[in-house]
Protein backbone atom coordinates (compact mmCIF):
# COMPACT_ATOMS: atom_id res chain seq x y z
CA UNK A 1 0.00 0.00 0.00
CA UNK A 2 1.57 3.76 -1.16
CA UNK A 3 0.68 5.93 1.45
CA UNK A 4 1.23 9.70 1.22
CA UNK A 5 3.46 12.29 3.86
CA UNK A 6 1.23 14.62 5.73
CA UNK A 7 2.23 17.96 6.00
CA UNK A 8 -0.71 19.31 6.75
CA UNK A 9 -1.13 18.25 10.65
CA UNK A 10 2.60 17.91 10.82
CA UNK A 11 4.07 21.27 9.57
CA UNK A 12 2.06 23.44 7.59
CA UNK A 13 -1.28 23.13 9.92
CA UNK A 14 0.78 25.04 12.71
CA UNK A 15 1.89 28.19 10.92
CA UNK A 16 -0.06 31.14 12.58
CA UNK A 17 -1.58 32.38 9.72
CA UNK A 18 -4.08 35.08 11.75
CA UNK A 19 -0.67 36.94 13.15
CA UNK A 20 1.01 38.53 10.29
CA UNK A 21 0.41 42.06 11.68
CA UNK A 22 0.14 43.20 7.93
CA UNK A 23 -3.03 43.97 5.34
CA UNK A 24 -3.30 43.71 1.73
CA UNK A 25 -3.00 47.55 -0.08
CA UNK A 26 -6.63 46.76 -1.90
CA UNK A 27 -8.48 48.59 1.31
CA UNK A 28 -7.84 50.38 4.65
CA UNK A 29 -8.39 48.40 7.63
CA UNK A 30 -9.57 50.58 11.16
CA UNK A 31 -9.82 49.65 14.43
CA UNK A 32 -12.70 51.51 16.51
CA UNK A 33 -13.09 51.42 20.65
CA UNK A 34 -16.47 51.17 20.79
CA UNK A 35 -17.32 53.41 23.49
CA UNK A 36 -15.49 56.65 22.81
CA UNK A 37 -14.93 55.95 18.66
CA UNK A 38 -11.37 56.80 18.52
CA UNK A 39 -9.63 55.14 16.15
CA UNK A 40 -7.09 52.75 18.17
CA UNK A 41 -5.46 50.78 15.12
CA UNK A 42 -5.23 51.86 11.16
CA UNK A 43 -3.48 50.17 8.59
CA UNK A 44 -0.50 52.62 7.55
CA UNK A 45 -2.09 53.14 3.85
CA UNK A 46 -4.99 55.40 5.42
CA UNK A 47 -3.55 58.80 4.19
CA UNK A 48 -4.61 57.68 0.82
CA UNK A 49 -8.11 58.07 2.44
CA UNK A 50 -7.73 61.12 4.37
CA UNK A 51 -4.92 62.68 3.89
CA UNK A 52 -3.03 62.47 7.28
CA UNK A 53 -0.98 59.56 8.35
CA UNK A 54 -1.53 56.91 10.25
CA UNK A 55 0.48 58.30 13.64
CA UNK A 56 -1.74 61.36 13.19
CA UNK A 57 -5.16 59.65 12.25
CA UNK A 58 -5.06 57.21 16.07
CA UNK A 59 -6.50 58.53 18.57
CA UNK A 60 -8.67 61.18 17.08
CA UNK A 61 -12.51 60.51 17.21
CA UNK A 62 -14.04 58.72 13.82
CA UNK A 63 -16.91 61.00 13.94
CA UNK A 64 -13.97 63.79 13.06
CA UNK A 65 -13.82 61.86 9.44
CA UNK A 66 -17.17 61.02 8.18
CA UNK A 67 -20.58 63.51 7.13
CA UNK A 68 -22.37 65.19 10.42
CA UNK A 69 -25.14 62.53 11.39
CA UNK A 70 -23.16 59.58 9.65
CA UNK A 71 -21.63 58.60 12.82
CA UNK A 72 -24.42 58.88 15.24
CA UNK A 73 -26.09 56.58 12.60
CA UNK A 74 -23.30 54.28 12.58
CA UNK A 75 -23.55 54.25 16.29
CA UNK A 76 -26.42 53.02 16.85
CA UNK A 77 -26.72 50.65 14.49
CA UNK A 78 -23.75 48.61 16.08
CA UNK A 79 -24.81 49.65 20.04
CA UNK A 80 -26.14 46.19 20.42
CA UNK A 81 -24.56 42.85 19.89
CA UNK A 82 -24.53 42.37 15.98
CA UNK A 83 -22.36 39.46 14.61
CA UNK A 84 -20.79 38.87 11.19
CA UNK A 85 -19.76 41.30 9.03
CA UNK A 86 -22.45 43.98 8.02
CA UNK A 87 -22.01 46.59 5.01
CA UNK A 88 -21.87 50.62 6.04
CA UNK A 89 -21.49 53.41 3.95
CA UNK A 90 -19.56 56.21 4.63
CA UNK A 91 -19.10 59.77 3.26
CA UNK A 92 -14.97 60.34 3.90
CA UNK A 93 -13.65 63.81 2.22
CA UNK A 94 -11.12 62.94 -0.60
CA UNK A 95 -9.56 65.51 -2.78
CA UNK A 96 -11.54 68.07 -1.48
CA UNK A 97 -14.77 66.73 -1.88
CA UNK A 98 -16.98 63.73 0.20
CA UNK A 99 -17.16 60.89 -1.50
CA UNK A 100 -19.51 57.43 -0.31
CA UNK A 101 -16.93 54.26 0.62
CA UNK A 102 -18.19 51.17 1.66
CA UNK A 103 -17.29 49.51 4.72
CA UNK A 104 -17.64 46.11 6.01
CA UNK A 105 -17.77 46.19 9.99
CA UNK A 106 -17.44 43.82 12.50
CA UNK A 107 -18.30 43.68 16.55
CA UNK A 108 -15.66 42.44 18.23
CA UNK A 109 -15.34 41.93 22.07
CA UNK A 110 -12.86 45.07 22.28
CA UNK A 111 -13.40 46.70 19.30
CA UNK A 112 -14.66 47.68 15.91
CA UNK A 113 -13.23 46.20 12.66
CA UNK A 114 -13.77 48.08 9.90
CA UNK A 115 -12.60 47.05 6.76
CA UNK A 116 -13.15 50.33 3.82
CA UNK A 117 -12.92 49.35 -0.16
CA UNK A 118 -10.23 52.32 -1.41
CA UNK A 119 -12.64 52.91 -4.32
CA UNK A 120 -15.48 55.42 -3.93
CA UNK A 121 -19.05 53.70 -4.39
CA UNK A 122 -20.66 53.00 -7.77
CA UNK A 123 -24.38 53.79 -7.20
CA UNK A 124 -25.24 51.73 -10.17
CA UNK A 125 -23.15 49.47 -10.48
CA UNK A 126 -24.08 48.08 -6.75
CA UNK A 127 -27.74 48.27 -7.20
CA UNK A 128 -29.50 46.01 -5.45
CA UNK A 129 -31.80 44.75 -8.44
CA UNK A 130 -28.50 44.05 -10.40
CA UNK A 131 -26.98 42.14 -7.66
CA UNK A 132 -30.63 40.28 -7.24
CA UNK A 133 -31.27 39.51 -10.70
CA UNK A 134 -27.96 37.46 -11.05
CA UNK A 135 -28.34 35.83 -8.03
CA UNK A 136 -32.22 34.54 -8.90
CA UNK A 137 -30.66 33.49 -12.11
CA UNK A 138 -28.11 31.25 -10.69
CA UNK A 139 -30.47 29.85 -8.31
CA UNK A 140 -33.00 28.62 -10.27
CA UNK A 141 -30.47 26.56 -12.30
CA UNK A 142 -28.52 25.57 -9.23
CA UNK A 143 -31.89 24.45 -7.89
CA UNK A 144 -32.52 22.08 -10.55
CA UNK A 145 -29.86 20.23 -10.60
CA UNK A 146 -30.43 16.62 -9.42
CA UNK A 147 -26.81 16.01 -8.36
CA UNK A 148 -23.96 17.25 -6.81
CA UNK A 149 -21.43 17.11 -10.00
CA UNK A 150 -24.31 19.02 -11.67
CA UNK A 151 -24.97 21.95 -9.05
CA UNK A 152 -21.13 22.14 -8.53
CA UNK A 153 -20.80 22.66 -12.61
CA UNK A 154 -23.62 24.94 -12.47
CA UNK A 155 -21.73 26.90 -10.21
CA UNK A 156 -18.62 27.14 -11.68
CA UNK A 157 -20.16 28.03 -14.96
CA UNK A 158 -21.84 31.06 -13.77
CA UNK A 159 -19.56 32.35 -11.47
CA UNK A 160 -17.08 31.98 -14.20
CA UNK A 161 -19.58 34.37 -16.60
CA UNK A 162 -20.17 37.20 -13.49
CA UNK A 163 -16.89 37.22 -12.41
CA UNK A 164 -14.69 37.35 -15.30
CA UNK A 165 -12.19 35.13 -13.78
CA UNK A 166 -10.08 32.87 -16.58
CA UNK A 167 -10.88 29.87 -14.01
CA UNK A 168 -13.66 28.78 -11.58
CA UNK A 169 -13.26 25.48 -9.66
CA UNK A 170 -15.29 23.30 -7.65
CA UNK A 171 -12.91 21.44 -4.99
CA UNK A 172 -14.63 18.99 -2.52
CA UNK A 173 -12.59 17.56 0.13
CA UNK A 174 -12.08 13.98 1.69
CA UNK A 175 -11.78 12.39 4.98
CA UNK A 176 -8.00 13.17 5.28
CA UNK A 177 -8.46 16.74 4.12
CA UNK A 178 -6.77 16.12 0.29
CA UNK A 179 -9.61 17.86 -2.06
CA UNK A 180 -10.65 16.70 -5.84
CA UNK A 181 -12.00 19.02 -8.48
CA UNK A 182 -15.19 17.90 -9.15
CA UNK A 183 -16.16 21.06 -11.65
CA UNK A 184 -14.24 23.63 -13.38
CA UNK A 185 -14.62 26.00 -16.09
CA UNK A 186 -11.54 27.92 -17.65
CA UNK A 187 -9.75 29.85 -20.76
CA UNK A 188 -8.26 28.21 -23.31
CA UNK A 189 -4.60 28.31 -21.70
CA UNK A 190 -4.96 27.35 -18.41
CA UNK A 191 -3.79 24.49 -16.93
CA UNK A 192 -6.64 21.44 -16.43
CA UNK A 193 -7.55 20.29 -12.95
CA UNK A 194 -10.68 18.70 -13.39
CA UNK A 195 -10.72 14.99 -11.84
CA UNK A 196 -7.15 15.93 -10.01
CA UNK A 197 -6.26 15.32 -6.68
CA UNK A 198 -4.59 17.52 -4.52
CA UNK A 199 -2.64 17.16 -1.22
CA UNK A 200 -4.64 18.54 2.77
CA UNK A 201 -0.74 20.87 2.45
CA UNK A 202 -2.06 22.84 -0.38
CA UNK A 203 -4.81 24.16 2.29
CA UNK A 204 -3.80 23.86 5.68
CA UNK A 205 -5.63 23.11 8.96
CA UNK A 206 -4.90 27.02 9.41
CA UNK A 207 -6.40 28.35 6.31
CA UNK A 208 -9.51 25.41 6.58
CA UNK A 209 -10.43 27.05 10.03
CA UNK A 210 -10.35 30.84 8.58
CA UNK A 211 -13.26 29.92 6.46
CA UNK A 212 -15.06 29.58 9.41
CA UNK A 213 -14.75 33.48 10.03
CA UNK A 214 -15.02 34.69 6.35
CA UNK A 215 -16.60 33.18 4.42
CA UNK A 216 -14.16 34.02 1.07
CA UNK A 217 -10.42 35.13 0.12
CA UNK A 218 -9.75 37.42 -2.01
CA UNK A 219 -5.79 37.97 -3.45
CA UNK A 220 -6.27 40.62 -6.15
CA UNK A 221 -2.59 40.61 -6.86
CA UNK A 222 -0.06 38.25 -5.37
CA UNK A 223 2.65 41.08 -5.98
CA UNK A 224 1.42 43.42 -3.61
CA UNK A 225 3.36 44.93 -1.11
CA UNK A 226 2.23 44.38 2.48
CA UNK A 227 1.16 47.62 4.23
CA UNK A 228 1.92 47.21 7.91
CA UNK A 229 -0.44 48.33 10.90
CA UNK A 230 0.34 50.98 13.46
CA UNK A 231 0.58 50.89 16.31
CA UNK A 232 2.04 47.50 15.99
CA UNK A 233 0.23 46.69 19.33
CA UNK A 234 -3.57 46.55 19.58
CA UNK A 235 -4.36 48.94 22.42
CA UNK A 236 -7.40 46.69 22.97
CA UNK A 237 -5.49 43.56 23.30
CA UNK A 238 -1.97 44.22 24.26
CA UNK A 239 -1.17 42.20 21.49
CA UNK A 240 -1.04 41.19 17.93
CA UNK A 241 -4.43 42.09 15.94
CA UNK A 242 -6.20 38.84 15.05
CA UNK A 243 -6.64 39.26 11.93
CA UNK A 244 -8.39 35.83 11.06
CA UNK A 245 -12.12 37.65 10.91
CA UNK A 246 -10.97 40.29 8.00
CA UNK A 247 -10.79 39.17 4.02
CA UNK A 248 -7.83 41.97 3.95
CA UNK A 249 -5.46 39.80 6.42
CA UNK A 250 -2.07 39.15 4.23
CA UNK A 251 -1.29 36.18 3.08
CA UNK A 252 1.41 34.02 4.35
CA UNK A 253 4.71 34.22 1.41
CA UNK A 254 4.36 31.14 0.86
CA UNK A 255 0.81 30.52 -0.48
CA UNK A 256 1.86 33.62 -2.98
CA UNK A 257 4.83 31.43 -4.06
CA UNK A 258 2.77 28.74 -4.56
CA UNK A 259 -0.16 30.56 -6.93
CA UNK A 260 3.23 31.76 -9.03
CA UNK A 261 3.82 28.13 -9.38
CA UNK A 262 0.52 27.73 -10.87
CA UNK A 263 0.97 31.00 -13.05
CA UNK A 264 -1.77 33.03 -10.84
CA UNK A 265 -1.85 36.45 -9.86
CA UNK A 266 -5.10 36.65 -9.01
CA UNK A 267 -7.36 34.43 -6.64
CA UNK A 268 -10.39 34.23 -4.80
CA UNK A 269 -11.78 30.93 -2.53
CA UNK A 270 -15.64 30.62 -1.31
CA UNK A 271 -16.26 28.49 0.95
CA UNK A 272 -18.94 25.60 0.88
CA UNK A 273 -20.49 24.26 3.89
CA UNK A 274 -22.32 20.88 5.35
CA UNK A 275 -23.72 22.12 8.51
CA UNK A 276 -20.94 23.61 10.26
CA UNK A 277 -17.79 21.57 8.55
CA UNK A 278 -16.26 22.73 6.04
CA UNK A 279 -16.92 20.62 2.66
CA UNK A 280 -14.91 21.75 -0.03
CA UNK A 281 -14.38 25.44 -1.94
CA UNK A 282 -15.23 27.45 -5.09
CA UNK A 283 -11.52 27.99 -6.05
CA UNK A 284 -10.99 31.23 -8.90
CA UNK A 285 -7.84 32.08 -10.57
CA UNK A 286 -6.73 34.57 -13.06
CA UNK A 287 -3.80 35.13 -14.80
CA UNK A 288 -3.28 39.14 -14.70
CA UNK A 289 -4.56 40.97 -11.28
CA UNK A 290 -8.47 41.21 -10.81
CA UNK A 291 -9.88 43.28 -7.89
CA UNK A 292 -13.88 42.37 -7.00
CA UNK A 293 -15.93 44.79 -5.64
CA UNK A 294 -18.24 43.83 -2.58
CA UNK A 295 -20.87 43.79 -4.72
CA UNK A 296 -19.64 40.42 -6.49
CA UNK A 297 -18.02 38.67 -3.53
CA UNK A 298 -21.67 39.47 -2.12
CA UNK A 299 -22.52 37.39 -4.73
CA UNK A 300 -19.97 34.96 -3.93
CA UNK A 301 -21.09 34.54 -0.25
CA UNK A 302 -24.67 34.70 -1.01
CA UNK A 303 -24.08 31.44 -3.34
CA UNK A 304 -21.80 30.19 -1.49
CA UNK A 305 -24.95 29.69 1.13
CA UNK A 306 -26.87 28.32 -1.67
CA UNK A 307 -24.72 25.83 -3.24
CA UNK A 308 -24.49 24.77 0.48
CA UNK A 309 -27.81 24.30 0.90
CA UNK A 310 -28.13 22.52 -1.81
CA UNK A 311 -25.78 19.95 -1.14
CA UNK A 312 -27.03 18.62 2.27
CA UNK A 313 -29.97 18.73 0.49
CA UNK A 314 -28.98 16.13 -2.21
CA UNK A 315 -26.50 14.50 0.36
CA UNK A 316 -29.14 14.38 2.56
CA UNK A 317 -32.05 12.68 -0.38
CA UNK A 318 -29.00 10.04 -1.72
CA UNK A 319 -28.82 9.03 2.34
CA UNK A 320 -32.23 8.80 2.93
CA UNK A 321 -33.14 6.62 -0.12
CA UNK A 322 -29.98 4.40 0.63
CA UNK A 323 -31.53 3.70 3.95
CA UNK A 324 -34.75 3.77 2.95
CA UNK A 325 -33.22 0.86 0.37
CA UNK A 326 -31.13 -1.19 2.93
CA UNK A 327 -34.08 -1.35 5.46
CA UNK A 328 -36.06 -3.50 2.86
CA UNK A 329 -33.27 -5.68 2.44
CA UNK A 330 -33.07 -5.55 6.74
CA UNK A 331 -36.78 -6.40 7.29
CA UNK A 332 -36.65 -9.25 4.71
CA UNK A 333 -33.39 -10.90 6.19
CA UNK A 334 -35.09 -10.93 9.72
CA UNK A 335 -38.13 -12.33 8.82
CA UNK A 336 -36.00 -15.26 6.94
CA UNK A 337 -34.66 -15.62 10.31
CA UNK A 338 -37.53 -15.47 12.52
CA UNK A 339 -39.14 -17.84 10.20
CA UNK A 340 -36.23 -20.48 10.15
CA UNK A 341 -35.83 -19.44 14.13
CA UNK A 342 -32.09 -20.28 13.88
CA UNK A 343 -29.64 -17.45 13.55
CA UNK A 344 -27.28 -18.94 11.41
CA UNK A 345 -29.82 -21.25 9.54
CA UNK A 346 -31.39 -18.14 8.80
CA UNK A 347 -28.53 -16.34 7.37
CA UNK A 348 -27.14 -19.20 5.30
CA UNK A 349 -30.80 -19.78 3.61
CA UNK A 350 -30.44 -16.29 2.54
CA UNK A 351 -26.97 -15.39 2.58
CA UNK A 352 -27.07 -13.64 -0.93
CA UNK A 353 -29.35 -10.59 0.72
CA UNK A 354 -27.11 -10.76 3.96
CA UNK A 355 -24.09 -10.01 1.75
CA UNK A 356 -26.50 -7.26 -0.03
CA UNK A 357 -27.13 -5.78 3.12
CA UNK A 358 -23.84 -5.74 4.59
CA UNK A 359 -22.81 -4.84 1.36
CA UNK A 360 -19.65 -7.27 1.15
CA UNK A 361 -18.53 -10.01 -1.26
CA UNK A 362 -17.94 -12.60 2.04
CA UNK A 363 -19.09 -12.99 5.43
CA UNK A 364 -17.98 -15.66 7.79
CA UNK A 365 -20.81 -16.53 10.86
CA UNK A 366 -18.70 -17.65 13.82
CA UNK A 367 -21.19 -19.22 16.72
CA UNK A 368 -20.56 -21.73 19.44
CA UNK A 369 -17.15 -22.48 17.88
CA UNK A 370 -17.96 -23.23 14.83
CA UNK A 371 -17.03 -21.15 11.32
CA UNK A 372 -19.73 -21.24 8.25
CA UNK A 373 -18.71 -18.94 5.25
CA UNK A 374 -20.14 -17.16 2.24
CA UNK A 375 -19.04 -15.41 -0.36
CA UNK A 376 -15.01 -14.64 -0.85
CA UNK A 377 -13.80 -15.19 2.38
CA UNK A 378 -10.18 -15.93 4.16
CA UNK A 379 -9.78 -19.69 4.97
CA UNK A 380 -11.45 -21.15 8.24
CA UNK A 381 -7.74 -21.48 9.61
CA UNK A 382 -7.21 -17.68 8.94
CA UNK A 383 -10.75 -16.89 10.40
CA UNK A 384 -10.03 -18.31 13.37
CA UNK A 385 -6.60 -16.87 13.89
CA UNK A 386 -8.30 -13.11 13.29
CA UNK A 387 -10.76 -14.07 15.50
CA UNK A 388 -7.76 -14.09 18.55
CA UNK A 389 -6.43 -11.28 17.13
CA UNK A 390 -10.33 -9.34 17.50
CA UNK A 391 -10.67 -10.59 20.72
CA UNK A 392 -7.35 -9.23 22.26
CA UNK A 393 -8.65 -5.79 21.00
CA UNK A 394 -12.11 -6.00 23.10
CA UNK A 395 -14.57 -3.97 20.80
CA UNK A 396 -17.80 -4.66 21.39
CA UNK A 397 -19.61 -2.28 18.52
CA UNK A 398 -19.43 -2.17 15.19
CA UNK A 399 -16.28 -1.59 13.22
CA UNK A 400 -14.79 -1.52 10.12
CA UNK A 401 -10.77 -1.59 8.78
CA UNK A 402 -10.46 -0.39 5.04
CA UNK A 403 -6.96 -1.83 5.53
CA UNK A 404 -6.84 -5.09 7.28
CA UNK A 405 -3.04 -5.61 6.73
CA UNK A 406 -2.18 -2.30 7.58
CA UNK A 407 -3.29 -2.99 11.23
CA UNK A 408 -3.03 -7.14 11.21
CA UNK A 409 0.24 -7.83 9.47
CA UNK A 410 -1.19 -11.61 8.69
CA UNK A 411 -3.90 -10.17 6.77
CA UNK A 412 -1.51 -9.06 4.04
CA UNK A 413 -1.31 -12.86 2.50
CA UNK A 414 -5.35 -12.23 1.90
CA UNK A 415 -5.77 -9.06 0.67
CA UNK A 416 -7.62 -9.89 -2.63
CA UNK A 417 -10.22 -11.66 -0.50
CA UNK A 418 -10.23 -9.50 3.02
CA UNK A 419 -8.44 -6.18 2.35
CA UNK A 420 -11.47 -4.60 4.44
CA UNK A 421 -12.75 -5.92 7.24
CA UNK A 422 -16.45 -5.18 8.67
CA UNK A 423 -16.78 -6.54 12.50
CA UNK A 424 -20.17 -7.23 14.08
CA UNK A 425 -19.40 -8.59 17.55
CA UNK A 426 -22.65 -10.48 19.05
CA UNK A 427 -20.45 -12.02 21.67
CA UNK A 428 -17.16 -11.49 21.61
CA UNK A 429 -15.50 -12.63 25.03
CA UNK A 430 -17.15 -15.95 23.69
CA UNK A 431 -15.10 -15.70 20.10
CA UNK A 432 -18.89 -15.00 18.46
CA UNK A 433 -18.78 -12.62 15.94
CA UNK A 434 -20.23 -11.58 12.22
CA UNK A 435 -17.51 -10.39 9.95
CA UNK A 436 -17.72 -9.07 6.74
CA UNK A 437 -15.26 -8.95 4.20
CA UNK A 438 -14.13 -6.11 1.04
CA UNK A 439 -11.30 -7.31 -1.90
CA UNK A 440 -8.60 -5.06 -2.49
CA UNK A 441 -9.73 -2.55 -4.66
CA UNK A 442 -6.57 -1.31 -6.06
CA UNK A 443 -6.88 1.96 -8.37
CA UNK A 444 -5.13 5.03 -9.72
CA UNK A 445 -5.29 8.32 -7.61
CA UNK A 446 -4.36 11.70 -10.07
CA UNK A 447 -3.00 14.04 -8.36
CA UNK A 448 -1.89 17.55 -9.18
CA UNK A 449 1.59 17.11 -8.70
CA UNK A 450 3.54 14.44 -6.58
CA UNK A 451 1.79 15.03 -3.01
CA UNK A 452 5.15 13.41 -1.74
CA UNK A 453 7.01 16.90 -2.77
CA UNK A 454 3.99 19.19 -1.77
CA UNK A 455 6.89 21.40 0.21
CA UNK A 456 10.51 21.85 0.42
CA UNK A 457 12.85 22.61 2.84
CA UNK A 458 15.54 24.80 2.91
CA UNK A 459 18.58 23.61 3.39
CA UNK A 460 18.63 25.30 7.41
CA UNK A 461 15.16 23.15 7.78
CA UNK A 462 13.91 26.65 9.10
CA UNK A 463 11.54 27.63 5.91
CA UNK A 464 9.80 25.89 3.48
CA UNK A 465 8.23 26.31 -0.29
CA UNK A 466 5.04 24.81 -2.10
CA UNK A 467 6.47 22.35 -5.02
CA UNK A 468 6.96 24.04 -8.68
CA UNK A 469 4.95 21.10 -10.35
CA UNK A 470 1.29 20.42 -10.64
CA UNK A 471 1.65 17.83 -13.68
CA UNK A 472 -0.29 15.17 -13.50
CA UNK A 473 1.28 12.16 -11.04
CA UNK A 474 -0.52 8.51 -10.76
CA UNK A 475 -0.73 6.88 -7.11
CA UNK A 476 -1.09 3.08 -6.99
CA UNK A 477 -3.52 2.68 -3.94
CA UNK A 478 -3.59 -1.02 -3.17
CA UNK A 479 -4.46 -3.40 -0.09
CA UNK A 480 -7.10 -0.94 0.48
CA UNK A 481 -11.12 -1.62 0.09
CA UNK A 482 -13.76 0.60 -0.01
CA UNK A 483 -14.85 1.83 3.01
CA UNK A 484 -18.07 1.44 4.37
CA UNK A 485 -20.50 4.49 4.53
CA UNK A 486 -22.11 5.50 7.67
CA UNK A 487 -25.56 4.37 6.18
CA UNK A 488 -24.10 0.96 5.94
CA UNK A 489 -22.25 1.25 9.08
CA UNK A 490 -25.69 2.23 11.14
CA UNK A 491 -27.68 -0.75 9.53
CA UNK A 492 -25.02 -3.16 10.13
CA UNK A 493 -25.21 -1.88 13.92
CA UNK A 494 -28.74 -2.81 13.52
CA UNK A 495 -28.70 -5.93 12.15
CA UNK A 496 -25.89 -6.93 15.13
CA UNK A 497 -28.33 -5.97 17.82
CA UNK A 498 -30.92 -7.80 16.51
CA UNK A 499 -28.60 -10.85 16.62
CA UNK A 500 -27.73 -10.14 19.49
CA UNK A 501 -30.98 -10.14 21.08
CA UNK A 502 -31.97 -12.66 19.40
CA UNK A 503 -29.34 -15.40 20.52
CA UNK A 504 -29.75 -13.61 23.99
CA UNK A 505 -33.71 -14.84 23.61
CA UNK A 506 -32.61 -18.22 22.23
CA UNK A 507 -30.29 -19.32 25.25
């Protein structure tokens, strides 16, 4: 079996990615005490707002800034607890004249966050029937899409046509955090990823969690120069600002290393949700540097909801009518046993659905002692000898190993029968158990680049940079089966508490 390094949980997961101190020159991030509305914190780039710099702007009183009334609006609207981050405008005298800004503006425990676009506001442009006529577009196609490849296609494809973005990608993640891109539209030019694999490294346990606080990243030029805050200490905190809630935070050197490696200068991530986990991302790239206005990563976050939505939704149909099909097959085995009133009489008259609804190509009944088979199975002698070994461990639920050998060296001379492993213990201190068995199922993982090189070290082991190469590189995954889902995983809990019960009832 190939198995894969980990950098994610073992280098790249740990770099503080919240702490860099440092903004993005595409807006002006503020920091506001809440009580008295002096400015406590700019980013050093506000005198191209008004005028003065940054050592002269702290301390003074917002209101000082902004249209008479503006402020005493402002105030009230965020004197109670408000969460997320909710849109202001306001009027800020520039080159002699007031001009509208928007601001996005967060309640914090200590503060303010204010986040202002540097470009004066577009009246038209961010009207709200434009922004509401694209988004009832997109959601009546998204909404009739009957499954998940389709919505995420769906997706791509329009946000590809608003945004003007030379790639839009659809990347769904797995158990170990690696993602796949399961939709993607682009310009003739750009690279392919459709169908590719790519390492949990590429996005970190560090960036994953961010997404829980914003809910996109924007990089509208990866050659920007960082403009630094001031003071460099939070007055609030007495400490680095956390920068983790703002879409402005800069981005860590070597995530802008890596989109050169891909030939990006652009880039913008939305994130998609199942419940509160994070499920995967709509990745956008461009080639030259693109700058959104709020009014399209609204659109962004609003869909972002949708395509959500939508699928738990279909996840959420597929799981019902998988249960919904595996309860037919449960009700018919039991009455074959209730009818034959012998447990294992009962299975081996209708072994065939038992296999369906364990969902396994063996199964080996071990009772009293004795060892019956069906299906592909190990040999009696090898049954019993995994039998000590699942004893010794002591579970007493339901189980499964997608890779017997990798736990039970012995299982490695059976891996094209057994190379998963489904355990239904009815009494195991007695050696009774239900086991069900998966063949190898070996098959070719693409990935985008060899996940083996997905960073390098310097030669001091101090720093480290994203690999060069995202050509296509072939993983041979063997002595692996498919896992079981957690549908199967809950009926096959059922069906071992019934058996349970019902050898309880026959002794």
């Amino acid at each position: 079996m190939t198995e894969t390094k980990n950098y994610d949980s073992a280098f790249c997961g740990r770099v503080p990615l919240h702490q860099t101190n440092m903004v993005q020159p595409h807006g002006i991030l503020m920091l506001v005490d809440k009580g008295s509305g002096n400015i406590l914190q700019v980013s050093e780039n506000i005198a191209e707002l008004l005028g003065k710099e940054a050592p002269a702007v702290v301390q003074t009183s917002l209101s000082q800034y902004v249209l008479p009334g503006q402020y005493e609006n402002f105030q009230k609207r965020f004197e109670g607890p408000v969460s997320g981050r909710i849109p202001f405008t306001f009027s800020f005298n520039k080159d002699g004249a007031p001009k509208a800004f928007l601001t996005l503006v967060q309640s914090l425990d200590a503060y303010l966050l204010i986040e202002i676009e540097k470009e004066a506001v577009d009246e038209e442009e961010n009207s709200f029937i434009n922004v509401y006529g694209e988004l009832k577009f997109v959601l009546s196609a998204i909404d009739a899409a009957t499954s998940i490849e389709a919505a995420a296609g769906m997706v791509a494809k329009e946000l590809k046509r608003i945004s003007g973005f030379d790639k839009v990608m659809v990347y769904q993640f797995d158990e170990g955090w690696n993602g796949t891109v399961i939709a993607e539209e682009a310009e003739e030019g750009m690279d392919a990823y459709l169908g590719l694999k790519f390492p949990a490294s590429d996005i970190p346990k560090g960036a994953r969690d961010m997404y829980q606080k914003t809910p996109y990243r924007l990089i509208p030029n990866a050659d920007y120069v960082p403009v630094r805050l001031y003071p460099v200490i939070n007055p609030a905190t007495h400490a680095f600002t956390d920068l983790s809630p703002t879409n402005l935070r800069s981005v860590a050197a070597v995530h802008i290393e890596y989109l050169h490696n891909m030939n990006v200068t652009a880039s913008m991530s939305t994130r998609i949700l199942k419940g509160d986990r994070l499920w995967g991302l709509i990745s956008c790239h461009h080639r030259t540097p693109k700058y959104l206005s709020y009014q399209t990563c609204s659109l962004f976050e609003l869909l972002s909801d949708i395509i959500s939505a939508k699928i738990s939704a279909l996840e959420q149909q597929q799981s019902t009518q998988l249960k919904a099909d595996m309860h037919q097959v449960y009700s018919k085995v039991v009455e074959g046993i209730y009818i034959k009133d012998h447990l294992v009489e009962g299975i081996a008259a209708q072994h065939g659905a038992v296999l369906d609804l364990l969902k396994a190509d063996g199964m080996a009944i071990v009772l009293q002692k004795e060892i019956q088979t069906f299906g592909t199975t190990p040999s009696v002698a090898d049954i019993e000898d995994l039998i000590y070994w699942l004893q010794a461990a002591s579970n007493r639920h339901t189980f499964q190993e997608t890779a017997l050998s990798g736990k039970y060296e012995h299982a490695a001379a059976y891996t094209a029968e057994a190379s998963g492993l489904l355990v239904l213990p009815i009494q195991p201190d007695k050696g009774a158990y239900i086991l069900a068995f998966r063949p190898e199922a070996v098959r070719k993982v693409t990935w985008g680049g060899n996940p083996d090189e997905a960073i390098q070290f310097s030669a001091d082991q101090k720093s480290y940079h994203p690999r060069a190469s995202f050509q296509q590189w072939q993983q041979t995954v063997s002595q692996q089966a498919l896992p079981w889902s957690p549908e199967e995983l809950e009926i096959a809990e059922m069906f071992r508490n019934f058996a349970i019960s019902f050898t309880l009832n026959k002794m």
